[in-house]
N, C-alpha and C. Protein backbone atom coordinates (compact mmCIF):
# COMPACT_ATOMS: atom_id res chain seq x y z
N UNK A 1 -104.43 -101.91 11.93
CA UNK A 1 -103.31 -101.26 12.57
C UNK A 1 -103.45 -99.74 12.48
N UNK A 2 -103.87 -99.34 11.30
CA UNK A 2 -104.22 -97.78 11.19
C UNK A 2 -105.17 -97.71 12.15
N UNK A 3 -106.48 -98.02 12.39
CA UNK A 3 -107.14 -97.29 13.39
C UNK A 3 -106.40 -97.50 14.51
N UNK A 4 -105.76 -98.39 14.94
CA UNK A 4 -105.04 -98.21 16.15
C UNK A 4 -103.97 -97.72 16.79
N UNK A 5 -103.60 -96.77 15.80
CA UNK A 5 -102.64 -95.81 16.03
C UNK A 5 -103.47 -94.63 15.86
N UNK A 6 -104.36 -94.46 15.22
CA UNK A 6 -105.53 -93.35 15.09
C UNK A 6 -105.78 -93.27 16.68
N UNK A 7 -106.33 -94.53 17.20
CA UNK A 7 -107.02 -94.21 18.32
C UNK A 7 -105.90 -93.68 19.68
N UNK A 8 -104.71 -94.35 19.58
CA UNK A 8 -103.93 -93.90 20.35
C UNK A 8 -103.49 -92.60 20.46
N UNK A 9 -103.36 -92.09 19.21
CA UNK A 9 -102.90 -90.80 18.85
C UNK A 9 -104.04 -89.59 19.35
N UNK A 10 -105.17 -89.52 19.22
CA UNK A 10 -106.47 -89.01 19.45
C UNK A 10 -106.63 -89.24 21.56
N UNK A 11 -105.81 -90.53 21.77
CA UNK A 11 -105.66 -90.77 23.31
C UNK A 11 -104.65 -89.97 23.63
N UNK A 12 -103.30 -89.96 22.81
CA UNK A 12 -101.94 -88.85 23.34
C UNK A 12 -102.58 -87.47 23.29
N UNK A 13 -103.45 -87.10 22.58
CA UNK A 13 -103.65 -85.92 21.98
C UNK A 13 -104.89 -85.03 23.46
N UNK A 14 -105.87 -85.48 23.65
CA UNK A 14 -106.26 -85.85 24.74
C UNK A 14 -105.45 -85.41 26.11
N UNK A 15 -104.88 -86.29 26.55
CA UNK A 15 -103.88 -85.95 27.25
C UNK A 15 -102.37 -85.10 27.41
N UNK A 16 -102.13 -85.03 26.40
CA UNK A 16 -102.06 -83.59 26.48
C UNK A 16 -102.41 -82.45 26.50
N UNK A 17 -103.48 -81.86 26.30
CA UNK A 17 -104.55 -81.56 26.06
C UNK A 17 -104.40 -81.24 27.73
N UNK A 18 -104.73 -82.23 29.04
CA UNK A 18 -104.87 -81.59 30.03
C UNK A 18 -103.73 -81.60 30.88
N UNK A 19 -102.53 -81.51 30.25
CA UNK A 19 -101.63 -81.53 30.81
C UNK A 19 -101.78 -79.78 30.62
N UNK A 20 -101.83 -79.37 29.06
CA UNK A 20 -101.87 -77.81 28.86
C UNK A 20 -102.85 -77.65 30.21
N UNK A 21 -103.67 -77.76 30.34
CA UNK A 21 -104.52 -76.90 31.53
C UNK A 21 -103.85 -76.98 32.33
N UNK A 22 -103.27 -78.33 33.04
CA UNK A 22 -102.67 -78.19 34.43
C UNK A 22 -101.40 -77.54 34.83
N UNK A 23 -100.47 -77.29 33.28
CA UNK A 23 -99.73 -75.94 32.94
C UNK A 23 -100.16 -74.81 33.39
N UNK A 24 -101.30 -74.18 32.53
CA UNK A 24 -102.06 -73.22 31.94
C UNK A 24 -101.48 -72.52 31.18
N UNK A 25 -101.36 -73.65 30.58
CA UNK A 25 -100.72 -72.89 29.06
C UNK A 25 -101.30 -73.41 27.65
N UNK A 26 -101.51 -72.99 26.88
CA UNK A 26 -102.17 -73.77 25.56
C UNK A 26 -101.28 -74.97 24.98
N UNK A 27 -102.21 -75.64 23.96
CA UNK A 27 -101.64 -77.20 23.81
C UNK A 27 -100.23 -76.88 22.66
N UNK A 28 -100.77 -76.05 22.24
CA UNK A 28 -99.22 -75.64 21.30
C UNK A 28 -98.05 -75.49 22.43
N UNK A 29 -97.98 -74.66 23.04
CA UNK A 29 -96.87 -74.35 23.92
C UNK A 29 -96.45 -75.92 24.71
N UNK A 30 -97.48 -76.68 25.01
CA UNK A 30 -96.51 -78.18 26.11
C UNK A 30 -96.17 -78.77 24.13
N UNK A 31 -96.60 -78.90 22.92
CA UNK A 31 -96.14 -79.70 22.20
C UNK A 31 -95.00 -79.21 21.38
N UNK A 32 -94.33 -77.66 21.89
CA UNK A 32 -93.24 -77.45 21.37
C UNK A 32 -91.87 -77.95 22.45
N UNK A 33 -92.30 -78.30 23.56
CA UNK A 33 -91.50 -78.79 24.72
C UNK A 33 -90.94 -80.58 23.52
N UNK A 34 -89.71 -80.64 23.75
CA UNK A 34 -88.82 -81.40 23.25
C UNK A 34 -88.91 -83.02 23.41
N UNK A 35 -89.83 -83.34 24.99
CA UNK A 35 -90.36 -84.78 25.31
C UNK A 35 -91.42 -84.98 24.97
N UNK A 36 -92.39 -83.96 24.64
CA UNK A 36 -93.85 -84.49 23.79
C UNK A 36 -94.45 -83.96 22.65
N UNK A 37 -92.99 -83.33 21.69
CA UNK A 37 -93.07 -82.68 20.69
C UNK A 37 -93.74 -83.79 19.78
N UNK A 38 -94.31 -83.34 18.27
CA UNK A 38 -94.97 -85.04 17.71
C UNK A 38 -93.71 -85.00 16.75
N UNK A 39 -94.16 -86.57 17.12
CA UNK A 39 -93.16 -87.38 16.24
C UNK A 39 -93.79 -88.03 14.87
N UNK A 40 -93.18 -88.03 13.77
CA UNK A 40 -93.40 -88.87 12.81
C UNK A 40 -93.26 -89.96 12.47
N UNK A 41 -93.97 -90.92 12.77
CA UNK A 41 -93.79 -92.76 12.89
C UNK A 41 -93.91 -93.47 11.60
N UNK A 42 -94.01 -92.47 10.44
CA UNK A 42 -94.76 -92.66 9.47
C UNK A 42 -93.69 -92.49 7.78
């Protein structure tokens, strides 16, 4: 179950990732936005 939240997380991470580009803004700035801020599941 741990790697598979590893791998998902590394997949969210990723994609956001080019959401910042299609912004053009860095990945900090879309993960302080309030719908894809990280969450703690943990």
């Amino acid at each position: 179950m741990t790697n598979e939240m590893e791998c998902l997380q590394a997949e969210r991470l990723g994609l956001l990732s080019e959401l910042a580009k299609l912004r053009a803004t860095s990945l900090a700035e879309v993960l302080k936005h309030p719908d894809v801020a990280v969450r703690n599941h943990g």
